[in-house]
Protein backbone atom coordinates (compact mmCIF):
# COMPACT_ATOMS: atom_id res chain seq x y z
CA UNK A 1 0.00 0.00 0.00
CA UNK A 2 1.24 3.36 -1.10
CA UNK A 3 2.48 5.52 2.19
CA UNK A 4 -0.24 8.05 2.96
CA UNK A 5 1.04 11.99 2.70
CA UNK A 6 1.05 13.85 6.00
CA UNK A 7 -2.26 15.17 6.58
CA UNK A 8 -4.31 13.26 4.65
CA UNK A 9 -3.95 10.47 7.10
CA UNK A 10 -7.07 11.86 8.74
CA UNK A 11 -8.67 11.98 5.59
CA UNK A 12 -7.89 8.25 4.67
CA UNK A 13 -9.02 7.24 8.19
CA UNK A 14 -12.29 9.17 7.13
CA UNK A 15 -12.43 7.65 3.44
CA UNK A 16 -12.12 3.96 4.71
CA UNK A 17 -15.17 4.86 7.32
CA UNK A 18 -17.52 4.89 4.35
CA UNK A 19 -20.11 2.90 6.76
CA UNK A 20 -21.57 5.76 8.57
CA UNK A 21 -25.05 6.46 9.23
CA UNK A 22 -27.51 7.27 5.72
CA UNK A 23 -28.59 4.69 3.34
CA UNK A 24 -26.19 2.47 1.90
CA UNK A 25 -25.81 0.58 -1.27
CA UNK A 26 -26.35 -3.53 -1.60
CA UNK A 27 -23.18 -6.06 -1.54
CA UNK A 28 -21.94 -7.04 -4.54
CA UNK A 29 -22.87 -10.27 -6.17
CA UNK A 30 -20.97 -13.56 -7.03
CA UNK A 31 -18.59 -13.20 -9.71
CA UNK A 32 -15.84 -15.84 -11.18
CA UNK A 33 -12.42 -16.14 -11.36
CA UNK A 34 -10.67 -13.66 -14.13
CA UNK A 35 -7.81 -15.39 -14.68
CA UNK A 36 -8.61 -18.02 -16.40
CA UNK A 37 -8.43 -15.03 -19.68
CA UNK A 38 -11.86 -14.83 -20.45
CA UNK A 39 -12.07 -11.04 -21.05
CA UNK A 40 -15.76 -11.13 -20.04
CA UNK A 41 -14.72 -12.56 -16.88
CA UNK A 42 -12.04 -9.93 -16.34
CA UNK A 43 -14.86 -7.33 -17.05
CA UNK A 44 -16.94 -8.91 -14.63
CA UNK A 45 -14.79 -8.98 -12.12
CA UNK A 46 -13.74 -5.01 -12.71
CA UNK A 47 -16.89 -4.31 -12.23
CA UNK A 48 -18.04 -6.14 -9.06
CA UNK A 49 -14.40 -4.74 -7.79
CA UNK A 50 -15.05 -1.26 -8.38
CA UNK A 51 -18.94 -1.31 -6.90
CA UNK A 52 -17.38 -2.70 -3.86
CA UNK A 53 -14.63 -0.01 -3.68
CA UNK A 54 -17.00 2.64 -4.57
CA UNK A 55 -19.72 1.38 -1.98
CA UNK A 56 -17.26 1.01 0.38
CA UNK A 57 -15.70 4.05 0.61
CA UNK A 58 -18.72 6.23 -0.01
CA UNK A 59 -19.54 8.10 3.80
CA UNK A 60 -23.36 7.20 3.19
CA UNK A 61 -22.71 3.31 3.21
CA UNK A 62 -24.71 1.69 6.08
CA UNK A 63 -22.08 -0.39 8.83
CA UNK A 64 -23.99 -3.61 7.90
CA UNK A 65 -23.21 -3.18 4.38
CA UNK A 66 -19.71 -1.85 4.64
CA UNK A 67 -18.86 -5.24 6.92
CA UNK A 68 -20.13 -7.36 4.05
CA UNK A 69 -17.67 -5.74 1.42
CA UNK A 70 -14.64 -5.70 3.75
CA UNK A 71 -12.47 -9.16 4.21
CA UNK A 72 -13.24 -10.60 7.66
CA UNK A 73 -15.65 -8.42 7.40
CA UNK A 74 -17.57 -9.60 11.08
CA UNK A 75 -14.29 -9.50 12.81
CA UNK A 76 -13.91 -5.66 12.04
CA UNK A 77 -16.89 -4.13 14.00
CA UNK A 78 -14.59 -1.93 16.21
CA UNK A 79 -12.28 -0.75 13.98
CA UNK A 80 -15.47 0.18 11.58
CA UNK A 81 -16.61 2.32 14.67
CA UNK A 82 -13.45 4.26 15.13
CA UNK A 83 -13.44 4.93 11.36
CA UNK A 84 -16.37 6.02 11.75
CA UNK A 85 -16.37 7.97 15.06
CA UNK A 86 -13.44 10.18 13.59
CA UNK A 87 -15.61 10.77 9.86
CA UNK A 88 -18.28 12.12 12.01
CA UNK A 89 -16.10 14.34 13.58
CA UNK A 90 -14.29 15.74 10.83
CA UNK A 91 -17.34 16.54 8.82
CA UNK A 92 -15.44 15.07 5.50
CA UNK A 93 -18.05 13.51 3.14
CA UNK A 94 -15.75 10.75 1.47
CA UNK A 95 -16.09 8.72 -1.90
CA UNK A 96 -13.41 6.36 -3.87
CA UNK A 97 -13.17 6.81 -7.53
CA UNK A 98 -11.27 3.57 -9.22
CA UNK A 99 -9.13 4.32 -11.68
CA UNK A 100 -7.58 0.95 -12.58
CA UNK A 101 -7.78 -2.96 -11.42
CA UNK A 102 -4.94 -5.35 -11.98
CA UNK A 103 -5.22 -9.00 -11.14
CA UNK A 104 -2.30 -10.10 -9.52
CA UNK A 105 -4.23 -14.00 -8.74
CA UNK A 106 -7.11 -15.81 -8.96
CA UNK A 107 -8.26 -14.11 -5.79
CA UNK A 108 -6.31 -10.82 -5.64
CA UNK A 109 -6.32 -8.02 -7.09
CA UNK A 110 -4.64 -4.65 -6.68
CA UNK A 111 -7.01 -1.12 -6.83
CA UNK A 112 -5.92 2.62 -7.71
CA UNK A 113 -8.33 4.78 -6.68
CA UNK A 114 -8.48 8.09 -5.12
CA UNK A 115 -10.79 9.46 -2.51
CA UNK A 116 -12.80 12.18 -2.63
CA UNK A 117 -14.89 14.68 -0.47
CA UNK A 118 -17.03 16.98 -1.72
CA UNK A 119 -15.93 16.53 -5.13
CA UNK A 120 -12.20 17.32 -3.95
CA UNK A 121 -9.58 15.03 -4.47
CA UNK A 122 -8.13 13.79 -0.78
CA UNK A 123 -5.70 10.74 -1.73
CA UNK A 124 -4.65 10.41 -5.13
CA UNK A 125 -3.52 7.27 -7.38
CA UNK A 126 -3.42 5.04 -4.21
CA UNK A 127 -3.05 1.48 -4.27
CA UNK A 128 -4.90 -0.83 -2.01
CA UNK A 129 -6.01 -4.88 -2.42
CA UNK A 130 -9.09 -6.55 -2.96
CA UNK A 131 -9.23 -10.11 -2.05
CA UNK A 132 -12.41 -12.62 -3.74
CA UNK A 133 -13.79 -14.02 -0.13
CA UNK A 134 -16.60 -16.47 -0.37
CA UNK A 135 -16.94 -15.62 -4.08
CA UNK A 136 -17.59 -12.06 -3.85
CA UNK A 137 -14.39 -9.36 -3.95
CA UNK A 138 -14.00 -7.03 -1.27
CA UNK A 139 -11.65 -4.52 0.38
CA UNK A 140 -8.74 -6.11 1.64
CA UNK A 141 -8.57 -6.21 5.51
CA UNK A 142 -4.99 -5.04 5.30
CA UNK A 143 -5.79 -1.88 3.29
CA UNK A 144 -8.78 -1.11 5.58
CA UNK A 145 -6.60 -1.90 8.54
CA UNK A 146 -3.92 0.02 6.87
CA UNK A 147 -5.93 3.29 6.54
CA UNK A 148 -7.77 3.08 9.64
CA UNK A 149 -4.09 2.82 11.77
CA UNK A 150 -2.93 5.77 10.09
CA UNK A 151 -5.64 7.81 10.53
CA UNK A 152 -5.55 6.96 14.04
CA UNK A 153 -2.30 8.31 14.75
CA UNK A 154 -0.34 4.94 13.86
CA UNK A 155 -2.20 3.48 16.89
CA UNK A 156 -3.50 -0.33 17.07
CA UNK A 157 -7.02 -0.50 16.19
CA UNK A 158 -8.92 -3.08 18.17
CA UNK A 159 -9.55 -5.86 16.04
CA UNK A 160 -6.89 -4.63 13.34
């Protein structure tokens, strides 16, 4: 994962919170593996990659929903609430725009994106993972846990 710039640490914290309050899109659905070359497959999976990054990162996304896009999703409540707690206080109203996916397995994948508030670019060309998890693809837990660290200061985020 790219290192974040000083002073936008906050900002990624924020960005990766994208499971406030406000109503939140669905999960993504099932997709298949894109390496096997099928570019219809690879399209597929670009697709249910960036909904996931977009839904996840978007400040409106509902906690439920952002647990079900993030790896380990269940196991992340807390560090979802401190993401969270610190978006609320900042008043930054975060989404992810992908520019470009890259398989790098049958079940990885590596994201540029940057985040966004208010239309303003926050992070730019970053780099994070997605991971296919019980046959959907979702945020990495180490770029979540990543962001969420640094926006905390470097601190240890319970169940990062």
């Amino acid at each position: 994962m790219r290192t974040l710039p000083t002073g936008l640490t906050l900002a990624a914290l924020l960005a990766v919170a994208g499971c406030s309050s406000g109503s939140g899109g669905s999960a993504n659905t099932p997709t298949t593996n894109p390496t096997n070359n099928s570019a219809a497959q690879q399209t597929q999976a670009t697709a249910a990659i960036t909904t996931t990054w977009t839904t996840f990162f978007h400040s409106g996304t509902k906690p439920a929903v952002a647990k079900a896009l993030l790896q380990n999703g269940s196991q992340l409540g807390k560090a979802i609430k401190v993401a969270a707690q610190v978006q609320k206080s900042s008043k930054i109203k975060e989404d992810a725009k992908v520019s470009k996916v890259t398989f790098s397995s049958p079940t990885s994948a590596i994201v540029t994106y940057s985040l966004l508030s208010h239309g303003s670019t926050l992070l730019p060309n970053a780099t994070g993972q997605a991971v296919l998890q019980d046959g959907h693809w979702k945020v990495s837990q180490a770029t979540f846990c990543t962001l969420v660290s640094r926006g905390a200061g470097n601190r240890k985020v319970p169940g990062c």
